[in-house]
PDB file of N, CA and C in Angstrom:
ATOM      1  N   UNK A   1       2.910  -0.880 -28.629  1.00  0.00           N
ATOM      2  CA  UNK A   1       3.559   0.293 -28.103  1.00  0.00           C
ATOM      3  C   UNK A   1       2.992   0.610 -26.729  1.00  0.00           C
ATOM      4  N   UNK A   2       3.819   0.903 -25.728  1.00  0.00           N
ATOM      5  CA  UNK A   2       3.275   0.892 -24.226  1.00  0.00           C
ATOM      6  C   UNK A   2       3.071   2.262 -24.556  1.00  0.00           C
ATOM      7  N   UNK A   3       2.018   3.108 -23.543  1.00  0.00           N
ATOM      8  CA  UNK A   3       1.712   4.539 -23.426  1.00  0.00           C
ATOM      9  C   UNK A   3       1.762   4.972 -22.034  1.00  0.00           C
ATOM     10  N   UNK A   4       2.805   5.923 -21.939  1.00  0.00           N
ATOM     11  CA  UNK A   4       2.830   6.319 -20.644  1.00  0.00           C
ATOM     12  C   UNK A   4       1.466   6.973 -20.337  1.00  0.00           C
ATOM     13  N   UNK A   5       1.104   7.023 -18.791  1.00  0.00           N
ATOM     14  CA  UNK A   5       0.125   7.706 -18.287  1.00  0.00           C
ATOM     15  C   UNK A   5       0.383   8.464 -16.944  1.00  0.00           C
ATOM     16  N   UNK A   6      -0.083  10.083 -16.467  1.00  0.00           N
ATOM     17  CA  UNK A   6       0.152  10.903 -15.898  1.00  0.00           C
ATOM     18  C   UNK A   6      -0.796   9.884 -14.588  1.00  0.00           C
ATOM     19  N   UNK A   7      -0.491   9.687 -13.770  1.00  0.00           N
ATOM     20  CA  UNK A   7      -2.138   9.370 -12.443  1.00  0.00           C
ATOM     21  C   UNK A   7      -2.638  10.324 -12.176  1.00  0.00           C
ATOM     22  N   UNK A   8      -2.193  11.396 -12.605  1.00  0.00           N
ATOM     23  CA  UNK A   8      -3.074  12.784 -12.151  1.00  0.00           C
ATOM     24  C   UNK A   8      -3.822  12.684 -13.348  1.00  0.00           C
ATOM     25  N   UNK A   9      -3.899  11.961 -14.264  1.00  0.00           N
ATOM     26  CA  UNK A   9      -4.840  12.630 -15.360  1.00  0.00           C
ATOM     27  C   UNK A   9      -5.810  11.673 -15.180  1.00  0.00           C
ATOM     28  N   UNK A  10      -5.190  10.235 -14.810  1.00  0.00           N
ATOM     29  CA  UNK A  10      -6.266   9.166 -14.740  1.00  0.00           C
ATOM     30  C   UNK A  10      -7.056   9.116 -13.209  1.00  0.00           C
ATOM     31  N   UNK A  11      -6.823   9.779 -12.486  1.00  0.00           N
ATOM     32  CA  UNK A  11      -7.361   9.641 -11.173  1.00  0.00           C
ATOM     33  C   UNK A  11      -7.935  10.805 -10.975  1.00  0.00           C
ATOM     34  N   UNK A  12      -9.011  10.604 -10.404  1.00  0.00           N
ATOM     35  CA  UNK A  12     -10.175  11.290  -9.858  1.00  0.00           C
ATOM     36  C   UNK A  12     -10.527  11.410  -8.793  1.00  0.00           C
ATOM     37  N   UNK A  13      -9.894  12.332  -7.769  1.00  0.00           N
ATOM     38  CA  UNK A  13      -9.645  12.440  -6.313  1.00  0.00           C
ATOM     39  C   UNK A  13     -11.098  13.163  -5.684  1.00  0.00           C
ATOM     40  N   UNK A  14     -11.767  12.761  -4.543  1.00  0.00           N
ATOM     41  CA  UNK A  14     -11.121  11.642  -3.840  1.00  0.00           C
ATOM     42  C   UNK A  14     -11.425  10.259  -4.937  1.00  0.00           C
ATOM     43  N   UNK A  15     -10.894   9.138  -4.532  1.00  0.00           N
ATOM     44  CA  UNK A  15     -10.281   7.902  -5.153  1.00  0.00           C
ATOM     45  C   UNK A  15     -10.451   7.056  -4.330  1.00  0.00           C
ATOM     46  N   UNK A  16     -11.277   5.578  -4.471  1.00  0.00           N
ATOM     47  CA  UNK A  16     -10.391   4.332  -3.852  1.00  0.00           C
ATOM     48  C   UNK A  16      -9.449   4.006  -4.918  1.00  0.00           C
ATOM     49  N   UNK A  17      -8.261   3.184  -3.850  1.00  0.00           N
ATOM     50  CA  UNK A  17      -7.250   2.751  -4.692  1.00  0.00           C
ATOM     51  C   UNK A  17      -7.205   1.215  -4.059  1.00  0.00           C
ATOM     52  N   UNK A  18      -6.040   0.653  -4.635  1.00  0.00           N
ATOM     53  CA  UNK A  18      -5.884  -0.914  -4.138  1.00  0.00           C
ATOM     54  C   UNK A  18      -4.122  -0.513  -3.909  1.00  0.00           C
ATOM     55  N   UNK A  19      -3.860  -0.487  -2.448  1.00  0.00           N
ATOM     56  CA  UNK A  19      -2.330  -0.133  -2.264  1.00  0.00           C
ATOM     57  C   UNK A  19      -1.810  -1.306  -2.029  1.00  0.00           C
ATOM     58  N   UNK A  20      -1.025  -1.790  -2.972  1.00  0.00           N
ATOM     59  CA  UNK A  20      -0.509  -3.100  -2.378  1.00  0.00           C
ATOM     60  C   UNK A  20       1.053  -3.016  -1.595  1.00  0.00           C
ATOM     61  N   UNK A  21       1.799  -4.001  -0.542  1.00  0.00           N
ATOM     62  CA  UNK A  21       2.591  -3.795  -0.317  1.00  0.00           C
ATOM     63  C   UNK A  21       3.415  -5.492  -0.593  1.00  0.00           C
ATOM     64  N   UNK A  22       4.531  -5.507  -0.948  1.00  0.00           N
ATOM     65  CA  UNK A  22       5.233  -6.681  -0.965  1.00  0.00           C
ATOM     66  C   UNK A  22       6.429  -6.803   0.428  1.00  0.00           C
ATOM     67  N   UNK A  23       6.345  -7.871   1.296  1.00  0.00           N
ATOM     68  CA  UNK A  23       7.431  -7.517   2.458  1.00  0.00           C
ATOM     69  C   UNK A  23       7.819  -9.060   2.571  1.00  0.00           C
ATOM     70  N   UNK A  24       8.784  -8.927   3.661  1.00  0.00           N
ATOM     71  CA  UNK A  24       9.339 -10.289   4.130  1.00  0.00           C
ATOM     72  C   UNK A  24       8.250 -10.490   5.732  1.00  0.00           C
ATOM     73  N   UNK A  25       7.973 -11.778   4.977  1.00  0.00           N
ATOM     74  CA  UNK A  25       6.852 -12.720   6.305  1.00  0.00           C
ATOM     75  C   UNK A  25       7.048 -12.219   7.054  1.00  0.00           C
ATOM     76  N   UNK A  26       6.733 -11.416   8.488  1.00  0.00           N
ATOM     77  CA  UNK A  26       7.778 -11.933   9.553  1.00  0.00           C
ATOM     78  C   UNK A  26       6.142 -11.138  10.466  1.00  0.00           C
ATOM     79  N   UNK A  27       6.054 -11.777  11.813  1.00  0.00           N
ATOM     80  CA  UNK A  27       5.039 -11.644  12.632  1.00  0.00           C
ATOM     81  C   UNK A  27       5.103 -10.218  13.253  1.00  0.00           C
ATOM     82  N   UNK A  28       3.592  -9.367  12.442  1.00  0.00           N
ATOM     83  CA  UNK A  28       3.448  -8.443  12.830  1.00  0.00           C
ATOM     84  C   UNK A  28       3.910  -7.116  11.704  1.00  0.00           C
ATOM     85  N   UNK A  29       4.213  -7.811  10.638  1.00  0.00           N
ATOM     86  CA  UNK A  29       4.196  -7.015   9.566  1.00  0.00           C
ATOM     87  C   UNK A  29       2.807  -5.984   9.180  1.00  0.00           C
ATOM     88  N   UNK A  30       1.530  -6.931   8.977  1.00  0.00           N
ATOM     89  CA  UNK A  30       0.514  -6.960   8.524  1.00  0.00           C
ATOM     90  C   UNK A  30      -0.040  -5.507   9.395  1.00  0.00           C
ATOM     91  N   UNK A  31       0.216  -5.483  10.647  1.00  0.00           N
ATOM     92  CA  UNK A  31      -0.561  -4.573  11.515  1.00  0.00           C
ATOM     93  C   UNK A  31       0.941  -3.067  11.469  1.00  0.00           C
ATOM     94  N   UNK A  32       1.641  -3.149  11.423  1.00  0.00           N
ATOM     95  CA  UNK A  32       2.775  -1.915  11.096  1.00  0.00           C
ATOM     96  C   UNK A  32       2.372  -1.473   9.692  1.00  0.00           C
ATOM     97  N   UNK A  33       2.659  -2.012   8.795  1.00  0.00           N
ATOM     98  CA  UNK A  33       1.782  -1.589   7.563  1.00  0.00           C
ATOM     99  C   UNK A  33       0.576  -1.116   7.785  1.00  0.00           C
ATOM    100  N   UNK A  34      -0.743  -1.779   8.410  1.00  0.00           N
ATOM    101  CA  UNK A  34      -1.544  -0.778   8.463  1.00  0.00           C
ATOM    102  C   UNK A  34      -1.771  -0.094   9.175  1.00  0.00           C
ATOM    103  N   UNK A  35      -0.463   0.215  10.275  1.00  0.00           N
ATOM    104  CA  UNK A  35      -0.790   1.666  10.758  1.00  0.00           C
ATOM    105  C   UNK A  35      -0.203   2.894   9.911  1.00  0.00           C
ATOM    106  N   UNK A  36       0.795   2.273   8.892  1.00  0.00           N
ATOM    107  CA  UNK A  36       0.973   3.613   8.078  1.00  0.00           C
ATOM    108  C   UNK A  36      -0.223   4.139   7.476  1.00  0.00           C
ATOM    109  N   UNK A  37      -0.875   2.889   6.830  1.00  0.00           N
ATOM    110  CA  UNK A  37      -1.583   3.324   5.613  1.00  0.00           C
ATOM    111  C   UNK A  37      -2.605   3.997   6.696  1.00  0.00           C
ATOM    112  N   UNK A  38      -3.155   3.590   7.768  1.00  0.00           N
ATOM    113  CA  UNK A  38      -4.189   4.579   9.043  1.00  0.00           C
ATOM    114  C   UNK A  38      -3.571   5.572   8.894  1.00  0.00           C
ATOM    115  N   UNK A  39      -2.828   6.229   9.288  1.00  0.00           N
ATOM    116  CA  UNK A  39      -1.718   7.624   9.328  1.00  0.00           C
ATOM    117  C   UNK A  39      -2.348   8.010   7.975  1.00  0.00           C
ATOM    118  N   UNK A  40      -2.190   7.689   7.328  1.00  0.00           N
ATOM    119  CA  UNK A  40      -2.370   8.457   5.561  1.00  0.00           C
ATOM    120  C   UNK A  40      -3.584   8.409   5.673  1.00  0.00           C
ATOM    121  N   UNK A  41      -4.351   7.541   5.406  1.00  0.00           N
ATOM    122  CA  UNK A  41      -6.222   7.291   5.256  1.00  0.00           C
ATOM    123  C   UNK A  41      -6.870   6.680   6.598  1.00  0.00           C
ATOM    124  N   UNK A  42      -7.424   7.623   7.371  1.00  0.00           N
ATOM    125  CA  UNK A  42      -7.670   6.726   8.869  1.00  0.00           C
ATOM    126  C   UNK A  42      -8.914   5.682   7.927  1.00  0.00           C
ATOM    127  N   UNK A  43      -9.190   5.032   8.478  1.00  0.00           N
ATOM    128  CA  UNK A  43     -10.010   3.846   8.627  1.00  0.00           C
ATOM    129  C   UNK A  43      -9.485   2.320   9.276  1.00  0.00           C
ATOM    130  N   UNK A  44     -10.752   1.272   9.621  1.00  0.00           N
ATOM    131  CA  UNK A  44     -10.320   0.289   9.957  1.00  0.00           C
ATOM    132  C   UNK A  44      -9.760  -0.639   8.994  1.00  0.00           C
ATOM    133  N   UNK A  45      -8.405  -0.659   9.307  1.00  0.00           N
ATOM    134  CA  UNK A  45      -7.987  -1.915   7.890  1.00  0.00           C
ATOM    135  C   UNK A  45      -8.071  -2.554   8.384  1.00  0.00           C
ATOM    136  N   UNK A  46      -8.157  -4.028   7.434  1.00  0.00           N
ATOM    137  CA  UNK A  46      -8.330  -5.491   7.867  1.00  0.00           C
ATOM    138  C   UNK A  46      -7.322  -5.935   6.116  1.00  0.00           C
ATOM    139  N   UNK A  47      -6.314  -5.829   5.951  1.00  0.00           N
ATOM    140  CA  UNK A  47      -5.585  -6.386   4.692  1.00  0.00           C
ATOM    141  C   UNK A  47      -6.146  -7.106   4.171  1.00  0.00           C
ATOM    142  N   UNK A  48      -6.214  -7.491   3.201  1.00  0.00           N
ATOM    143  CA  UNK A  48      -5.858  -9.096   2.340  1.00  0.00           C
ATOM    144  C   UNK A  48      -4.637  -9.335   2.407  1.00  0.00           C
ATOM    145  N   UNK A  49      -4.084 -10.364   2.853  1.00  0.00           N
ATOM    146  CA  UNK A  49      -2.818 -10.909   2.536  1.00  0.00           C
ATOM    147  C   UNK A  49      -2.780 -12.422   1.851  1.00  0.00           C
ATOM    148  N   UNK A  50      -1.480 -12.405   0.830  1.00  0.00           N
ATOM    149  CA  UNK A  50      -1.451 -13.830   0.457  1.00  0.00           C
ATOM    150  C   UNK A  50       0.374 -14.182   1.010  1.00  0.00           C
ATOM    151  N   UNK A  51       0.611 -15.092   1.040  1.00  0.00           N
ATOM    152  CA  UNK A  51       1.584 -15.698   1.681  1.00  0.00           C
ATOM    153  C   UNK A  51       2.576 -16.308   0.418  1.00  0.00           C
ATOM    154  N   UNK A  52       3.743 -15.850   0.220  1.00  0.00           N
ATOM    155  CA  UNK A  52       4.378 -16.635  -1.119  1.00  0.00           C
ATOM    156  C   UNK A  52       4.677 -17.663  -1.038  1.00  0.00           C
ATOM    157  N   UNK A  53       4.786 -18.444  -1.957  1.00  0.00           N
ATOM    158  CA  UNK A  53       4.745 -19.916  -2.474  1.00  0.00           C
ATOM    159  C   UNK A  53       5.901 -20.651  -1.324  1.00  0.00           C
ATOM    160  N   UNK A  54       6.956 -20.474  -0.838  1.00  0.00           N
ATOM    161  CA  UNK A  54       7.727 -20.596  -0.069  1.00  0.00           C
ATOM    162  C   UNK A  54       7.857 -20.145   1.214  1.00  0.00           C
ATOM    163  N   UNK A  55       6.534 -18.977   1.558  1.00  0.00           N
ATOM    164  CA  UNK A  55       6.428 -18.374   2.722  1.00  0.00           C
ATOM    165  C   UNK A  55       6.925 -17.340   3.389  1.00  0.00           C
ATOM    166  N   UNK A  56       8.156 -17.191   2.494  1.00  0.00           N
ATOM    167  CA  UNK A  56       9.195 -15.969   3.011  1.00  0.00           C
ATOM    168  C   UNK A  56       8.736 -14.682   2.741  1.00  0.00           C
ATOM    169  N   UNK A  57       7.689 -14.673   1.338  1.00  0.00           N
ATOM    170  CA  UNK A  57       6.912 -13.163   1.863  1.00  0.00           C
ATOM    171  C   UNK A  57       5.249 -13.250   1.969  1.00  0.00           C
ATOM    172  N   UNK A  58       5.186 -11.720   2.249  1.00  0.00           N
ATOM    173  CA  UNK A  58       3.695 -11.620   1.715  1.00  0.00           C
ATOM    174  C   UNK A  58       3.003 -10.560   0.907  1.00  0.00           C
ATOM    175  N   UNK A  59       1.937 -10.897   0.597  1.00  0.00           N
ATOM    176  CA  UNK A  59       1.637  -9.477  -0.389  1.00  0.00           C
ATOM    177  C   UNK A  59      -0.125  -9.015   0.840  1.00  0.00           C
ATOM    178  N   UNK A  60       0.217  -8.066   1.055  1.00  0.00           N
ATOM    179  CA  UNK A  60      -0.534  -7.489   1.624  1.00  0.00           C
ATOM    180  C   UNK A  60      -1.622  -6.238   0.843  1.00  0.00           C
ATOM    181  N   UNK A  61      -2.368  -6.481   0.528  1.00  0.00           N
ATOM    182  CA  UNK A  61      -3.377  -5.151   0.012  1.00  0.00           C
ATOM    183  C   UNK A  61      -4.823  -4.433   0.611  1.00  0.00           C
ATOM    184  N   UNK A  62      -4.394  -3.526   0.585  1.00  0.00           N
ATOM    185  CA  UNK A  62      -5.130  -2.281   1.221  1.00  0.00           C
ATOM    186  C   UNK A  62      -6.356  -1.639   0.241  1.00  0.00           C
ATOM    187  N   UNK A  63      -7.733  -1.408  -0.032  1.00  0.00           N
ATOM    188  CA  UNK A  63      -8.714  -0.530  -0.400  1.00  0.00           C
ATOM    189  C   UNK A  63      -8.946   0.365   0.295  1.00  0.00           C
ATOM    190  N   UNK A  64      -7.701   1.586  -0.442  1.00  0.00           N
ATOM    191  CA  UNK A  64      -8.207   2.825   0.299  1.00  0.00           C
ATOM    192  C   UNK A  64      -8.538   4.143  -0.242  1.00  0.00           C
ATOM    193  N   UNK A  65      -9.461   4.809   0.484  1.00  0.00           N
ATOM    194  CA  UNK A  65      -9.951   5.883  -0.270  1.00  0.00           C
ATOM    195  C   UNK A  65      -8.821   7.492  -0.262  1.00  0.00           C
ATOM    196  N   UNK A  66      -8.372   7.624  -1.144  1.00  0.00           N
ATOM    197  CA  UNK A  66      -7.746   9.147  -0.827  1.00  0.00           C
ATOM    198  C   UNK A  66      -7.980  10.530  -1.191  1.00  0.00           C
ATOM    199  N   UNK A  67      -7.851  11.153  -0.951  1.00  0.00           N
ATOM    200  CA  UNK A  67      -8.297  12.665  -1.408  1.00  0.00           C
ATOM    201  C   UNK A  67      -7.304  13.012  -2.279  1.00  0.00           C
ATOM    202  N   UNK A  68      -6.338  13.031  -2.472  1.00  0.00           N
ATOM    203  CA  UNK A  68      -5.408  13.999  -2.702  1.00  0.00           C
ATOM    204  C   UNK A  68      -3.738  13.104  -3.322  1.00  0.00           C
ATOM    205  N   UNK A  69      -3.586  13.747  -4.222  1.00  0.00           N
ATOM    206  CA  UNK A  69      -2.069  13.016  -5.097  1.00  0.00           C
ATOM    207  C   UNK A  69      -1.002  13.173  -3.525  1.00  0.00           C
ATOM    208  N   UNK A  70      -0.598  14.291  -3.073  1.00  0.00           N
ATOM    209  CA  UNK A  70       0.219  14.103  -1.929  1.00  0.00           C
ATOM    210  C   UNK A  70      -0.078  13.553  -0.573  1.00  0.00           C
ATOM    211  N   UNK A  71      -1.253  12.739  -0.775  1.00  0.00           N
ATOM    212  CA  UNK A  71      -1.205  11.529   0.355  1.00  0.00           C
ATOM    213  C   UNK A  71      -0.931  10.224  -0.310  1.00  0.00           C
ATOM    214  N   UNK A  72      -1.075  10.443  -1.216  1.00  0.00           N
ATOM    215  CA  UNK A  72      -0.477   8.915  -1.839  1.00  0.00           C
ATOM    216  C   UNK A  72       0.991   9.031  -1.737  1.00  0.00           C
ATOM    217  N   UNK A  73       1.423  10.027  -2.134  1.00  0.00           N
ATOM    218  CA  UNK A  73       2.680   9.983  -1.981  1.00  0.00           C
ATOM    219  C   UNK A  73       3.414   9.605  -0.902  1.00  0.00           C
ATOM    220  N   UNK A  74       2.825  10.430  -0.217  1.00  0.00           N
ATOM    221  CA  UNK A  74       3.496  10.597   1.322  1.00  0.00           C
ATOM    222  C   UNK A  74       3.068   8.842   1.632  1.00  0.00           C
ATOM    223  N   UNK A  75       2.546   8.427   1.526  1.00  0.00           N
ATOM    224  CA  UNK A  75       1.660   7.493   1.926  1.00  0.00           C
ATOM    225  C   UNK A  75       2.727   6.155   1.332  1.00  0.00           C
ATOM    226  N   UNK A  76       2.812   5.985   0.137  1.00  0.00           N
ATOM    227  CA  UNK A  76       4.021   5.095  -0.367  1.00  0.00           C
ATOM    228  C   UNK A  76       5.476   5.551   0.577  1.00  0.00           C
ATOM    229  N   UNK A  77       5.516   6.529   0.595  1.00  0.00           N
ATOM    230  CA  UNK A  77       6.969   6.946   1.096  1.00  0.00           C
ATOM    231  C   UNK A  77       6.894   6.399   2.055  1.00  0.00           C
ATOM    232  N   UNK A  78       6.219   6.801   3.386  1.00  0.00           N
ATOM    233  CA  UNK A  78       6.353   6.429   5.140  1.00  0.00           C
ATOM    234  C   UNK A  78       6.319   4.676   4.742  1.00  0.00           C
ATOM    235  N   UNK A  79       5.685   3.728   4.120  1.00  0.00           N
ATOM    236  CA  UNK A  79       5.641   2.533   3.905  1.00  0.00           C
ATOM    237  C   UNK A  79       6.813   1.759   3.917  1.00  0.00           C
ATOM    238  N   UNK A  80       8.082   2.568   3.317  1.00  0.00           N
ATOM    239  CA  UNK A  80       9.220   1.718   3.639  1.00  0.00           C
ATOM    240  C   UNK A  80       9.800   2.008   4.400  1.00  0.00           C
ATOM    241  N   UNK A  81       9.863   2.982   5.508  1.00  0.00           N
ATOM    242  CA  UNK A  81      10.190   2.790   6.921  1.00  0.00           C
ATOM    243  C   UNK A  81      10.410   1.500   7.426  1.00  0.00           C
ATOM    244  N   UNK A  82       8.681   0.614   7.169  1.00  0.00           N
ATOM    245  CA  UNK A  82       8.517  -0.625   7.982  1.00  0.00           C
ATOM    246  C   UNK A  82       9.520  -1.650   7.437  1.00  0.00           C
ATOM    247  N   UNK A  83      10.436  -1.977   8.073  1.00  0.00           N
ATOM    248  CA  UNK A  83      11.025  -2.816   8.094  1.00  0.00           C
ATOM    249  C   UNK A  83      11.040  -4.447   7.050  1.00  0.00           C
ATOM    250  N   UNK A  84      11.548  -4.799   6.328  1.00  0.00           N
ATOM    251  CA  UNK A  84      10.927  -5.630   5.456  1.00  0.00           C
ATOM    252  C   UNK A  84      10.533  -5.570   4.482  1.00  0.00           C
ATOM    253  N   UNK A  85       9.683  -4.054   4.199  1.00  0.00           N
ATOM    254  CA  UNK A  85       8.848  -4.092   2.943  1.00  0.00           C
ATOM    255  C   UNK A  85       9.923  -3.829   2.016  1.00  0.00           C
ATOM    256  N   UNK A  86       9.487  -4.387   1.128  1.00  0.00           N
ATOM    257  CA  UNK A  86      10.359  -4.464  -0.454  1.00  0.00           C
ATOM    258  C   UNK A  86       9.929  -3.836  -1.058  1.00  0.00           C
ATOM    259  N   UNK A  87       8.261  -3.786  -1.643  1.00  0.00           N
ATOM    260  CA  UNK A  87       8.045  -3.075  -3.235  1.00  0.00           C
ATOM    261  C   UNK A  87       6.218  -2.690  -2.981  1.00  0.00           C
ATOM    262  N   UNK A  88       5.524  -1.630  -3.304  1.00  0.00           N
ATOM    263  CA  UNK A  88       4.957  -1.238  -3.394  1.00  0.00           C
ATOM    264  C   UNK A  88       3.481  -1.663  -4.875  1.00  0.00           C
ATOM    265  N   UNK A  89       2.847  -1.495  -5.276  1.00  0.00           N
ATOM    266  CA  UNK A  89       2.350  -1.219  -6.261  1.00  0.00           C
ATOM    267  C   UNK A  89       0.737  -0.465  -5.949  1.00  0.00           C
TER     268      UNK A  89
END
């Protein structure tokens, strides 16, 4: 039986999190993405990215620290602005 869970109940703000983003390859993704996630959580990002099996995307992930449930939010939201990105987790 799956069990739903509130993130406000499981998270403990401030928080690191692991923001991942899923997008289409394309040069210069990597640094637009992390100027959102700067905008939401300043710090210096440096991603992890992995490259999909065929190349056409990438998965990009972020360790970032947040204070607060409505910067995550906001923070997923401004993310698909960037052009490309597909899916979040």
């Amino acid at each position: 039986m799956t069990q739903n869970y509130d993130r406000d109940e499981l998270w403990q703000f401030p928080c690191e999190i692991c923001f991942k983003v899923m997008a289409v390859n394309r040069d210069g993704i990597d640094m637009e993405v992390a100027e959102v996630v700067n905008r939401h959580a300043p710090n210096d990002y440096s991603p992890a990215s992995k490259l999909s099996r065929d190349g056409n995307y990438v998965s990009l992930s972020f360790m970032v620290v947040v204070e607060t449930k409505e910067q995550v939010d906001a923070m997923y939201r401004e993310v698909f602005t960037v052009e490309g990105v597909k899916m979040t987790l």
